[in-house]
Protein backbone atom coordinates (compact mmCIF):
# COMPACT_ATOMS: atom_id res chain seq x y z
CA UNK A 1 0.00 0.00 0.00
CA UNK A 2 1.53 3.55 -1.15
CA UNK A 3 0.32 6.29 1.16
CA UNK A 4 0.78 9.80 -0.07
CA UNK A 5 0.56 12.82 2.52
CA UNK A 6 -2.46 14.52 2.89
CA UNK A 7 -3.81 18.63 3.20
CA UNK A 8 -7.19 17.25 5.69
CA UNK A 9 -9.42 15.14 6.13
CA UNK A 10 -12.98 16.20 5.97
CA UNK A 11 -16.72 14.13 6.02
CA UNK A 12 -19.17 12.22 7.69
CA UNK A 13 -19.61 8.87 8.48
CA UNK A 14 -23.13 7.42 9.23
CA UNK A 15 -21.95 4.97 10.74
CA UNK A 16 -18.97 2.09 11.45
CA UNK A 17 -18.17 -1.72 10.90
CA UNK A 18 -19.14 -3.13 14.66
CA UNK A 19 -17.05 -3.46 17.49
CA UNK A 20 -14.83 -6.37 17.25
CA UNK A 21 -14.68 -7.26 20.99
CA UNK A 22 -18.45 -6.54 21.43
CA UNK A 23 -19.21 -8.63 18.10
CA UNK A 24 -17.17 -11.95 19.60
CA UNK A 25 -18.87 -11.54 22.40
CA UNK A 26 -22.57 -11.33 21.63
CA UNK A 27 -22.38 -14.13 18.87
CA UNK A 28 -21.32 -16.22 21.55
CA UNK A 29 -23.67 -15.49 24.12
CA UNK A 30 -26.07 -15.44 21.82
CA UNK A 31 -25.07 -19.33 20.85
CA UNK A 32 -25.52 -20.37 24.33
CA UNK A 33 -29.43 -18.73 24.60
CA UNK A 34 -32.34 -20.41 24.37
CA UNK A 35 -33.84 -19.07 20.92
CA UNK A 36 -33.15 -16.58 18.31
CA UNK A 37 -31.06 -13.56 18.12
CA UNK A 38 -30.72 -10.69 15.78
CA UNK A 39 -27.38 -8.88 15.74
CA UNK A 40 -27.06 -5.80 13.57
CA UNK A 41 -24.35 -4.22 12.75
CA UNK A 42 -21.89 -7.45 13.31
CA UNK A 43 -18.18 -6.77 12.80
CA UNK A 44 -16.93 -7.30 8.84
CA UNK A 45 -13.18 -8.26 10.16
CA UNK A 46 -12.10 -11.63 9.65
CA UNK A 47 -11.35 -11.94 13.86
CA UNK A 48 -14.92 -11.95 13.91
CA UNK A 49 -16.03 -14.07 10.78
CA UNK A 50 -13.88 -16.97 13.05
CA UNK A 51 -15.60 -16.96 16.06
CA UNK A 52 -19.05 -17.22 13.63
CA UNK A 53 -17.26 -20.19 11.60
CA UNK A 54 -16.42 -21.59 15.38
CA UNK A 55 -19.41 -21.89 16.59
CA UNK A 56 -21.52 -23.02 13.63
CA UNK A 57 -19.20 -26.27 13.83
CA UNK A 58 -20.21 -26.50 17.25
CA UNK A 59 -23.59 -26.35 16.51
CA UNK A 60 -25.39 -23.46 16.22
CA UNK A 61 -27.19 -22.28 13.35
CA UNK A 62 -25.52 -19.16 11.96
CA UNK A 63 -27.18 -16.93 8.71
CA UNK A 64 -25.22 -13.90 7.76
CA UNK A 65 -26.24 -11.57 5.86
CA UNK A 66 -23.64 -8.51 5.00
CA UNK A 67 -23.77 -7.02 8.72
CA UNK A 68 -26.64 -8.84 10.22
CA UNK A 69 -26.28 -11.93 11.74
CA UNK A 70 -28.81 -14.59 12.76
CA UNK A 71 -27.91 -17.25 15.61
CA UNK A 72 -30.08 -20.27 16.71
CA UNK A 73 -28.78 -20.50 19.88
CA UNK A 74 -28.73 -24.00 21.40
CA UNK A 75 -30.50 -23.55 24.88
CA UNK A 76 -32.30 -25.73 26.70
CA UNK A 77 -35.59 -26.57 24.99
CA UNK A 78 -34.06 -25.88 21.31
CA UNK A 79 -31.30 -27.95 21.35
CA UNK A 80 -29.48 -31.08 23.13
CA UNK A 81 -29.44 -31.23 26.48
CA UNK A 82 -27.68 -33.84 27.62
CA UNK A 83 -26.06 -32.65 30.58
CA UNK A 84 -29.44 -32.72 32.20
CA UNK A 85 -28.87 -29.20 34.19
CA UNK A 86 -31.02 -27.32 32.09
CA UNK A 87 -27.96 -25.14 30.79
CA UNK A 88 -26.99 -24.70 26.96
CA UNK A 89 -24.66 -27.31 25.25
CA UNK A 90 -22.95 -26.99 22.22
CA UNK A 91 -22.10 -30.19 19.84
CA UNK A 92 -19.11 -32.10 19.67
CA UNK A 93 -17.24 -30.90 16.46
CA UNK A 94 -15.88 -33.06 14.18
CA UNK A 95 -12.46 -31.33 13.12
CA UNK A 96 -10.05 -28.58 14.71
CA UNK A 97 -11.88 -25.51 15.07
CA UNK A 98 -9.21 -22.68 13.26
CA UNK A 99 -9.66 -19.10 15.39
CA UNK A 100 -7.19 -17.78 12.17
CA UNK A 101 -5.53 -14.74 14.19
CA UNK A 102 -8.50 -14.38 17.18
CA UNK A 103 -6.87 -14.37 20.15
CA UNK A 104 -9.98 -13.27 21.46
CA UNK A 105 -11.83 -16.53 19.78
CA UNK A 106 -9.73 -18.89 21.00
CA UNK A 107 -9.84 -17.61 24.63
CA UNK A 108 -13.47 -16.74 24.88
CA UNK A 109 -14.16 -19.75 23.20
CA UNK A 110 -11.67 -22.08 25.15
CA UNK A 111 -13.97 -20.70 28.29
CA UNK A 112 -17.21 -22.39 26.34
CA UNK A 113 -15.45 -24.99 25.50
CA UNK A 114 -14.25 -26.34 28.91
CA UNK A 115 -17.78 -26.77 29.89
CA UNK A 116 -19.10 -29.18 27.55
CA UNK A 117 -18.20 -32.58 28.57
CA UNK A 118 -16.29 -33.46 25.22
CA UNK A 119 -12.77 -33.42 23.32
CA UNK A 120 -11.61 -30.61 20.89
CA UNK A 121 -9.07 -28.15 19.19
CA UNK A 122 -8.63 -24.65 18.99
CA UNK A 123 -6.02 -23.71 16.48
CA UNK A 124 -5.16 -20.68 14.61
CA UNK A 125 -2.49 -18.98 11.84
CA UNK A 126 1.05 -18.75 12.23
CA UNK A 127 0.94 -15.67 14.62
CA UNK A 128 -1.97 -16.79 16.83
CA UNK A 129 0.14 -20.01 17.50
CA UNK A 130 3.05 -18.11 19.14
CA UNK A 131 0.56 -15.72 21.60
CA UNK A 132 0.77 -16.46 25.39
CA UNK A 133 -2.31 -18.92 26.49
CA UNK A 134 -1.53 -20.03 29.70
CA UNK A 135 -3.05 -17.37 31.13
CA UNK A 136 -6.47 -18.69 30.25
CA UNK A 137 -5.11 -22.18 30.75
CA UNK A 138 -4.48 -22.06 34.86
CA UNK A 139 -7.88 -20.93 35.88
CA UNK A 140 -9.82 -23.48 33.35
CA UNK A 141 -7.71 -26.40 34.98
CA UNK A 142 -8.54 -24.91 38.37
CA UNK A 143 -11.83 -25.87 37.53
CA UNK A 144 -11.64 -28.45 36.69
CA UNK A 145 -11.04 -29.00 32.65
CA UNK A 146 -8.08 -30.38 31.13
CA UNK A 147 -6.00 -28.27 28.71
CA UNK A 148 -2.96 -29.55 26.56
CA UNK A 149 -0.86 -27.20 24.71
CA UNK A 150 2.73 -26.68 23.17
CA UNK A 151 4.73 -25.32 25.99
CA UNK A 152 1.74 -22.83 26.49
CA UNK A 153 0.70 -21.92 23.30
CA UNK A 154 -2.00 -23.23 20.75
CA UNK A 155 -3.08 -25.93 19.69
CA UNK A 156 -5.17 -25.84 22.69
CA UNK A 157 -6.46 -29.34 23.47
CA UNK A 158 -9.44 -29.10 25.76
CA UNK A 159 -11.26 -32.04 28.04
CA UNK A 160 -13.99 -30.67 29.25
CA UNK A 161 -16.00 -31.24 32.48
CA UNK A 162 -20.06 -30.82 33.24
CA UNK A 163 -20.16 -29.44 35.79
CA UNK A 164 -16.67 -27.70 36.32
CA UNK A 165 -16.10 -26.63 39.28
CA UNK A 166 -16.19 -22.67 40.53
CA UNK A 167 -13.49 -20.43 41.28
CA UNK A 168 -12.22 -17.22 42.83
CA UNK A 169 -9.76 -16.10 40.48
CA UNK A 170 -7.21 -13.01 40.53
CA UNK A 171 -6.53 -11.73 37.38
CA UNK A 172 -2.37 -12.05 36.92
CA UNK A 173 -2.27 -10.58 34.30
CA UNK A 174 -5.19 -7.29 33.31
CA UNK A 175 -6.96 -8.91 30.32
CA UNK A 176 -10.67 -8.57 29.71
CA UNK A 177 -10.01 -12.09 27.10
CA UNK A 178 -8.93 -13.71 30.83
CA UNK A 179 -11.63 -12.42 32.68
CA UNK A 180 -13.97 -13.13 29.96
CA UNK A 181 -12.93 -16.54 29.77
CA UNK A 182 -13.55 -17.75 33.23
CA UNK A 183 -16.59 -16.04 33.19
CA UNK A 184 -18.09 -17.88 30.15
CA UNK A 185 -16.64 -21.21 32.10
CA UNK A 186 -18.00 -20.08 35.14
CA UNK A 187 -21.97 -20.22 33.12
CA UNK A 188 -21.85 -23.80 33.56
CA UNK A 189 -19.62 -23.92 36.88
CA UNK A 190 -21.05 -26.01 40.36
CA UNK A 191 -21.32 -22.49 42.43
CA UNK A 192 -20.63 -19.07 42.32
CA UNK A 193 -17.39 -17.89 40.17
CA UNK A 194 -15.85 -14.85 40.83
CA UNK A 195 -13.29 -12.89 38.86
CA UNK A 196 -11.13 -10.00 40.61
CA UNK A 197 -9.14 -7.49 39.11
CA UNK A 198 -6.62 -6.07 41.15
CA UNK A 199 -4.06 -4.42 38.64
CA UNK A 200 -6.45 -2.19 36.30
CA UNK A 201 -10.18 -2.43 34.96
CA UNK A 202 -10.23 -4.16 31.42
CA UNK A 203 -13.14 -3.89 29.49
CA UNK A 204 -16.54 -4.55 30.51
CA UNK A 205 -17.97 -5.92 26.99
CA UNK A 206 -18.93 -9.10 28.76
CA UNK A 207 -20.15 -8.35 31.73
CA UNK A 208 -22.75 -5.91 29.77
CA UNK A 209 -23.35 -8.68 27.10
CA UNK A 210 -24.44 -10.97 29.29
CA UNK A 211 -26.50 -8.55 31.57
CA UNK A 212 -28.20 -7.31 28.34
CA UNK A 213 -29.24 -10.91 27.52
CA UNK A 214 -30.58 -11.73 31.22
CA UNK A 215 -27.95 -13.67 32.81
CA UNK A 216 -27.41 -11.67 36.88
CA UNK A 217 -24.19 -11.10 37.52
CA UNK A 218 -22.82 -9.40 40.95
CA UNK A 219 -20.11 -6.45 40.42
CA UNK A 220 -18.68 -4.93 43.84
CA UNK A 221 -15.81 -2.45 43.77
CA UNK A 222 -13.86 -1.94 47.28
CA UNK A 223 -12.18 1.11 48.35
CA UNK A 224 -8.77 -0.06 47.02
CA UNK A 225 -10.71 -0.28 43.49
CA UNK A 226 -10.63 -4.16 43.51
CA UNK A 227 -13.38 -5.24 41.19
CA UNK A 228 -15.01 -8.45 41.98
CA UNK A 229 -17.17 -10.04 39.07
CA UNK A 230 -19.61 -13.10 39.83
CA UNK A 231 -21.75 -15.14 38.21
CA UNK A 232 -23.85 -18.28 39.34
CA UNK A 233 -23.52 -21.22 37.45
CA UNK A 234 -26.35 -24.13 36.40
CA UNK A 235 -28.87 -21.67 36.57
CA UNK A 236 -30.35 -23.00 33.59
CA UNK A 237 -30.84 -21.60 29.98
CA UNK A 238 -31.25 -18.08 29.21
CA UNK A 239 -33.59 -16.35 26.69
CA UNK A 240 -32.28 -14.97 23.32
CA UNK A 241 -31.95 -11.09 22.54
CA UNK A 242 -31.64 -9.34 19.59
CA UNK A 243 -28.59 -6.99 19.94
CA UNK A 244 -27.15 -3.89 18.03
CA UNK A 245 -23.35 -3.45 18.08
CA UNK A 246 -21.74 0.03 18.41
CA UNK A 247 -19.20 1.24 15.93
CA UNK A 248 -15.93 0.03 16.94
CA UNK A 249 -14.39 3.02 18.72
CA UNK A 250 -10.76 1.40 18.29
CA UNK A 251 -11.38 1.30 14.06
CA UNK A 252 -12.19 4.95 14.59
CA UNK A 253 -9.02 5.98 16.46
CA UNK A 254 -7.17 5.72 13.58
CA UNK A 255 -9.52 8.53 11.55
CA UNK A 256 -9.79 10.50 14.14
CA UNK A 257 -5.69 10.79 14.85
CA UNK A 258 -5.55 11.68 11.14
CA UNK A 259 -8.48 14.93 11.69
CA UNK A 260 -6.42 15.80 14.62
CA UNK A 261 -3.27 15.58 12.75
CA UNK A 262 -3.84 17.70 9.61
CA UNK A 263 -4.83 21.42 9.91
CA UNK A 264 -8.13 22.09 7.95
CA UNK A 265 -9.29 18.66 9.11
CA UNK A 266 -13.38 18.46 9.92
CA UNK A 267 -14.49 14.75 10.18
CA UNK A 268 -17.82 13.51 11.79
CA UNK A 269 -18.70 9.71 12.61
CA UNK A 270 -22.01 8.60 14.10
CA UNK A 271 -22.69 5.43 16.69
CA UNK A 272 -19.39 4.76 18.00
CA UNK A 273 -19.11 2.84 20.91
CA UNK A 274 -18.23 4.96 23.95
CA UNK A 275 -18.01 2.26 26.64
CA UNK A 276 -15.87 4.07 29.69
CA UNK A 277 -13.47 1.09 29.70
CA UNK A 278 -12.47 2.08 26.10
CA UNK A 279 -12.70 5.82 25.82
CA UNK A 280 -8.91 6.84 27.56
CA UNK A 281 -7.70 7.10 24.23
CA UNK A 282 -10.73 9.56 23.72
CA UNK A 283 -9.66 11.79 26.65
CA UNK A 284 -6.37 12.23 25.08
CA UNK A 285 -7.26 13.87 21.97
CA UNK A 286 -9.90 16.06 23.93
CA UNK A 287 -6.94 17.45 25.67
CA UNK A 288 -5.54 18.49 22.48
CA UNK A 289 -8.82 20.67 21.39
CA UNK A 290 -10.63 20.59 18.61
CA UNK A 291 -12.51 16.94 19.59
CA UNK A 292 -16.60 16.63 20.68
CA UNK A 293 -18.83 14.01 21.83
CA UNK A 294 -22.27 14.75 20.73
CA UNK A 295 -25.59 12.94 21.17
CA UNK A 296 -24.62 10.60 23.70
CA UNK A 297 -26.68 7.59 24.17
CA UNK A 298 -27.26 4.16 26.01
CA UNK A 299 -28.19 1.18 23.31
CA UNK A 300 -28.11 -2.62 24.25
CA UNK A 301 -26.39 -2.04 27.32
CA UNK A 302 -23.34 -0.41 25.84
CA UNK A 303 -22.78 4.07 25.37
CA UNK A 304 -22.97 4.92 21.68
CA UNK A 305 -22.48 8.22 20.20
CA UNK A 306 -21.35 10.88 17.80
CA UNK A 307 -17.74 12.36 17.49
CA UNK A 308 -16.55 15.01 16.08
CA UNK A 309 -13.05 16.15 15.31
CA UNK A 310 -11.35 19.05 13.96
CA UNK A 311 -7.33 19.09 12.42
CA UNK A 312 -5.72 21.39 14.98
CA UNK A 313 -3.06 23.81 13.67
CA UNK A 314 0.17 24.41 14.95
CA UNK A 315 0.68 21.27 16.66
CA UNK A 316 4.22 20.03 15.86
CA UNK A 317 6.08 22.24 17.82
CA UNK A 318 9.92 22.18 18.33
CA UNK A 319 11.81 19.55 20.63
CA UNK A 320 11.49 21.54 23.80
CA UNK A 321 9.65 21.86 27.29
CA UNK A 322 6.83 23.36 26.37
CA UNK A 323 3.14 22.31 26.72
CA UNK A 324 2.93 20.57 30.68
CA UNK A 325 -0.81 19.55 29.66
CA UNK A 326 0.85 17.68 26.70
CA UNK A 327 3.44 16.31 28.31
CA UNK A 328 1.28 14.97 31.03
CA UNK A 329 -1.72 13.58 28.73
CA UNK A 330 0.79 11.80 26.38
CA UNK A 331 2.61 9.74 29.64
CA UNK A 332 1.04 6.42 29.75
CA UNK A 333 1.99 4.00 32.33
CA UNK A 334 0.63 1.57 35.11
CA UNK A 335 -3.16 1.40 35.10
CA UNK A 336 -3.79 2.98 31.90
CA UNK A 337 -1.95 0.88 29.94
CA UNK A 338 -4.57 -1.99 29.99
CA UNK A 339 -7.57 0.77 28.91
CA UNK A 340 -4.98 2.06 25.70
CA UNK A 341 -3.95 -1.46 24.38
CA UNK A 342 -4.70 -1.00 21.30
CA UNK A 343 -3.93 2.53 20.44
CA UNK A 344 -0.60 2.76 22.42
CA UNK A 345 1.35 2.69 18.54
CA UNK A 346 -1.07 4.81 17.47
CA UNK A 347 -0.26 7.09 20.09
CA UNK A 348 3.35 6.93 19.82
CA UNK A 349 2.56 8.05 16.39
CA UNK A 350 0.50 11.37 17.59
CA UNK A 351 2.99 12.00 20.26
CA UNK A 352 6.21 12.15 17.44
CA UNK A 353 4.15 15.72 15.87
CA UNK A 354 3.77 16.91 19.24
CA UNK A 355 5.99 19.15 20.95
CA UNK A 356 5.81 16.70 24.15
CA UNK A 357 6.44 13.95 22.26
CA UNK A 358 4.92 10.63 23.91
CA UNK A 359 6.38 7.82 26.49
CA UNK A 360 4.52 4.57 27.54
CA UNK A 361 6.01 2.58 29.89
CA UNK A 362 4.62 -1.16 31.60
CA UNK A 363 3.25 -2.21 28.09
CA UNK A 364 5.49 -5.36 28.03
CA UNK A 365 1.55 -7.07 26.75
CA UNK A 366 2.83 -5.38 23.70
CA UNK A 367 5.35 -7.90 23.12
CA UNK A 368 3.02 -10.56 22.72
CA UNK A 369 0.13 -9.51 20.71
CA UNK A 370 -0.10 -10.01 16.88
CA UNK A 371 3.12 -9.27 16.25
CA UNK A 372 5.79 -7.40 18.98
CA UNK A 373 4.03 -3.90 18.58
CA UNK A 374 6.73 -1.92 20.34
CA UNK A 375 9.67 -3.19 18.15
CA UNK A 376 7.62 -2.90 14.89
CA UNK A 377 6.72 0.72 16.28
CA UNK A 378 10.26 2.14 17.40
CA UNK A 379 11.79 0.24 13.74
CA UNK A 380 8.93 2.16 11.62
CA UNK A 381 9.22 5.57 13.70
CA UNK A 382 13.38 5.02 12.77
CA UNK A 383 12.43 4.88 9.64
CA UNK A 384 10.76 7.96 8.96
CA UNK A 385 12.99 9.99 11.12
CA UNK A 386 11.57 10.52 14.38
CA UNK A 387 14.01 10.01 17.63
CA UNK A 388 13.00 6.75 19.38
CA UNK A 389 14.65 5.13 22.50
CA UNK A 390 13.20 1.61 23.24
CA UNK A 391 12.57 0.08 26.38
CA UNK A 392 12.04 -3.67 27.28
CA UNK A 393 8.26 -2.61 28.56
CA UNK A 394 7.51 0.39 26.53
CA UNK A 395 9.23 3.19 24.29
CA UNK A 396 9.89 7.72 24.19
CA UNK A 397 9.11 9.09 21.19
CA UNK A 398 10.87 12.99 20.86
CA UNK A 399 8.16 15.29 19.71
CA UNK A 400 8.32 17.52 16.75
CA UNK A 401 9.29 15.32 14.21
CA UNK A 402 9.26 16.06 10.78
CA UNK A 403 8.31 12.62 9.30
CA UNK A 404 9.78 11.73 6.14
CA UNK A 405 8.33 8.62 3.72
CA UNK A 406 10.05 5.27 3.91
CA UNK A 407 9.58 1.81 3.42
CA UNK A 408 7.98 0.11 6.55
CA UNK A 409 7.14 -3.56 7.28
CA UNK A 410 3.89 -3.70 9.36
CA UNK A 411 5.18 -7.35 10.34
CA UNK A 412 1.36 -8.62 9.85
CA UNK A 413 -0.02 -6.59 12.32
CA UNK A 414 -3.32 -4.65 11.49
CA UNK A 415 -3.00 -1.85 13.85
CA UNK A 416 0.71 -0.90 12.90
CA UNK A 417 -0.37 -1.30 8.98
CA UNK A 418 -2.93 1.32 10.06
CA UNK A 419 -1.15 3.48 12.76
CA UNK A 420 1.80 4.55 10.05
CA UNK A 421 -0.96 5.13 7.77
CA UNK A 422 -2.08 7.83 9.80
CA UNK A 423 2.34 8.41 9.92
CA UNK A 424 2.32 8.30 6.62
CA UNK A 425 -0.53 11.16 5.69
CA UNK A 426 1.45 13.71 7.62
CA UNK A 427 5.37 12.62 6.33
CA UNK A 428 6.93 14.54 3.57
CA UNK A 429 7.05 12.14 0.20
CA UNK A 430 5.74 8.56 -0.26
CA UNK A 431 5.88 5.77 2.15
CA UNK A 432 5.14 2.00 1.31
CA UNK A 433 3.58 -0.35 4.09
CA UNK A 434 4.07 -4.26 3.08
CA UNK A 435 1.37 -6.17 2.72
CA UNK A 436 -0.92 -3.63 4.58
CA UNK A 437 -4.28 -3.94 2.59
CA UNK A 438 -4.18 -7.94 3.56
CA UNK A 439 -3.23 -7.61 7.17
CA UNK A 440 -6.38 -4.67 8.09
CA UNK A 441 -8.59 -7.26 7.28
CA UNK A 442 -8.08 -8.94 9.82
CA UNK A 443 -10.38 -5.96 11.93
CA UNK A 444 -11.01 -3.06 9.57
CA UNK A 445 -11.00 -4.48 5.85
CA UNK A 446 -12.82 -0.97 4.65
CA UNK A 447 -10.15 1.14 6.61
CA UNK A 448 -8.38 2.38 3.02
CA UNK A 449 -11.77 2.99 1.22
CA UNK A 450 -12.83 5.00 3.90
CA UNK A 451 -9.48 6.78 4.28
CA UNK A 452 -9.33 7.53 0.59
CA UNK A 453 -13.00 8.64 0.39
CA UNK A 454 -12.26 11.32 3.43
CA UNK A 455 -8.63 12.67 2.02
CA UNK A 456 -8.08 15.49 0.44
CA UNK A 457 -4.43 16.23 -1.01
C-alpha cells in the first residue's frame, strides 16, 4: 500500500463496521441462549467471521447476511441437552476448530469450550500459534477442565467437564479475554465464580453482554478499586436477545488521529461505541482541542455516540519543554496501559508531531500480541525519522518530528499497517507499508476505502 501525505481530512460517516470485541462476544452469548437472536451491525473483520465459523461447527445455526447476523442459539428446549442441568450445550465438532488470528476466539471460546463434557481443538495462523495462552489455561484447569498445549501456546487441546467446578480467580495478568474466559466457564460452573481485578479495569464488553441478555451477575468495587465479578452457574438456559453493536471506537481511532493531525481537518462519525473502559484514548485527543462528543446515548447495554473532530493547527512544535498539559496527557503507564492497548502505537505516532512527544512505559503485553508492537513501532518511527529510545516494557518518542516517507514492514499486524498510515498522511514524500491492505482485514478491511473517500491532497 503507497500512502501519499495529505492537506485534511474532511466528512461524515453514518456509521462504522461493529465493534470487534463486542461482536465476539454477543455471537457467543447469543449461541448459548435459548432461541433466536438478531445482531445488527456485526463486525466485517475476519477476527470476527472466526468466532461465527467456530461456533456453527459446534452447533449453532448461523445466517449472515452482509452485517446482520442470525444465531439459533442452542438452549435448553431448542437444542441437546444432555447434561441434564437445564444449561446450553454446544455439539461435539468433528475437526479442529481454526480461530485464524482471534486471540480473542480462541480464549473466549476455550472458556465455552471447557464446559461441555467433550474433546476438541482450537487452532489458529502462524501468529496466533506463538501468543501467550496459559493465562487462560491455569484458571480453566482450576476448575476443573483439562488443557494440553505446546509449551503454552495453541493448539489448545481441551477435556472438558459438566459441571466444572467454581473459582475465585485473581486476574495475573489485566486482560478482559482472561476475565472473559472464566466467566463464560464459570456459566456452567457447580457455584458461584468470581473474577477479581486487582491491577487495572479491562473492558466490561462481557459483563454488559451478558447482563443485556438476562444472565445476573454481581459487580462490587472496594475502596482499594478491587473489582469483583460473579456469576452463578447451572442456573439454567437463558432467553435470546436481539442486539445492536456500536461502531468500533478502536477502528475509529485511527480517523480520528488523522483529523487531529492535519490542519483544515473536519471529520464527523455517528454510533461509535463509547463504553468508559475504552474511551482513555478519547480523553487524550480532547486534551488536544478541537474533539466533541455529541448525542450521547445508552443502546443494548453499551454508550454509543457521535464524534466530532477538527485538524488542529500548529501542533508540531519544536523539541522543547513546552506544553505541561501535553506532556502529562501523552505519559502512559501503570493502570492505563490496559484501557490504551490497542492505540498505544497509534499514540506513539501522535505524540512524534507533538511538541511533548509521547512515552509509555509497563506495556510489556505489547510484546506478545499479533506481532511485537513496540519493536515494529520504534523500527517504523526510525524509519521515517523521528528520535525513538526503546525500552524492554515500553518506548519515548521525541516530539516535533518532521516525518519523512520510507519503506515500513507492518510485520502482519493490522493496527501498525494502520497506525503509520495515519504516519504516513502527515510525512513529507511517499511511504510503502508491506502487505498492509491484507493484514487490516483482519479488523477493519474498509479502513483504506474510507481513508481515501475522506482525504483530500
Amino acid at each position: 500500500m503507497k500512502i501519499r501525505p495529505a492537506r485534511r481530512l474532511a466528512g461524515h460517516l453514518p456509521g462504522l463496521p461493529g465493534d470487534k470485541s463486542v461482536s465476539h462476544r454477543a455471537a457467543l452469548v447469543a449461541a448459548l441462549a435459548r432461541g433466536r437472536s438478531v445482531i445488527e451491525n456485526y463486525s466485517t473483520s475476519e477476527d470476527c467471521a472466526a468466532t461465527l465459523r467456530c461456533l456453527a461447527q459446534l452447533g449453532a445455526r448461523i445466517e449472515r447476511t452482509a452485517n446482520t447476523v442470525v444465531v439459533e442459539g442452542v438452549g435448553a428446549g431448542e437444542g441437546d441437552d444432555r447434561a441434564g442441568d437445564g444449561a446450553p450445550l454446544l455439539h461435539e465438532p468433528s475437526s479442529a476448530l481454526d480461530c485464524g488470528n482471534s486471540g480473542t476466539t480462541m480464549r473466549l471460546l476455550a472458556g465455552v469450550l471447557a464446559a461441555h463434557p467433550f474433546a476438541s481443538t482450537l487452532t489458529g495462523d502462524a501468529s496466533l500459534r506463538t501468543r501467550p495462552m496459559r493465562r487462560i489455561i491455569a484458571p480453566l484447569e482450576l476448575m476443573g477442565a483439562r488443557v494440553r498445549s505446546v509449551d503454552g501456546r495453541a493448539p489448545l487441546h481441551i477435556e472438558g467437564r459438566r459441571p466444572l467446578a467454581a473459582v475465585r480467580y485473581e486476574l495475573p495478568v489485566a486482560s478482559a479475554q482472561v476475565k472473559s474466559c472464566v466467566l463464560l466457564a464459570g456459566l456452567c460452573a457447580q457455584g458461584r465464580t468470581t473474577v477479581v481485578e486487582t491491577e487495572a479495569r479491562t473492558r466490561d464488553h462481557t459483563e454488559r453482554v451478558l447482563r443485556h441478555f438476562g444472565v445476573p451477575l454481581e459487580i462490587r468495587e472496594d475502596a482499594a478499586s478491587r473489582r469483583e465479578i460473579s456469576v452463578e452457574g447451572l442456573r439454567g438456559s437463558f432467553a435470546a436477545r436481539d442486539f445492536k453493536v456500536p461502531g468500533d471506537i478502536s477502528s475509529a481511532a485511527f480517523l480520528f488521529a488523522a483529523a487531529m493531525l492535519l490542519p483544515g481537518s473536519d471529520l464527523r462519525v455517528e454510533g461509535v461505541g463509547l463504553n468508559p473502559t475504552r474511551t482513555a484514548y478519547l480523553e487524550r485527543l480532547r486534551a488536544l482541542g478541537g474533539l466533541r462528543l455529541e448525542n450521547v446515548r445508552e443502546e443494548c447495554a453499551e454508550t454509543v455516540g457521535d464524534v466530532r473532530v477538527r485538524g488542529v493547527a500548529g501542533r508540531r512544535g519544536g523539541k522543547d519543554d513546552e506544553g505541561q498539559a501535553e506532556r502529562a496527557s501523552f505519559v502512559v503507564r501503570g493502570a492505563e496501559v490496559a484501557e490504551l492497548i490497542d492505540e498505544l502505537p497509534l499514540l506513539a505516532v501522535v505524540g512524534s508531531q507533538l511538541a511533548c512527544g509521547a512515552e509509555i512505559r509497563g506495556a510489556g503485553e505489547l510484546r506478545v500480541k499479533e506481532s511485537d508492537r513496540i519493536s515494529a513501532t520504534v523500527e517504523n518511527l526510525r524509519a521515517m525519522g523521528a528520535e525513538v529510545t526503546e525500552y524492554e516494557d515500553g518506548l519515548r518518542v521525541v516530539g516535533g518530528a518532521r516525518l519523512r516517507g520510507a519503506r515500513l514492514d507492518a510485520r502482519g499486524d493490522h493496527r501498525i499497517a494502520m497506525a503509520f498510515s495515519v504516519a504516513a498522511l502527515v510525512a513529507e514524500g511517499e511511504t510503502e507499508i508491506i502487505d498492509a491492505e491484507e493484514c487490516v482485514g483482519v479488523s477493519f478491511p474498509e479502513f483504506f476505502k474510507l481513508l481515501d473517500a475522506l482525504v483530500e491532497r
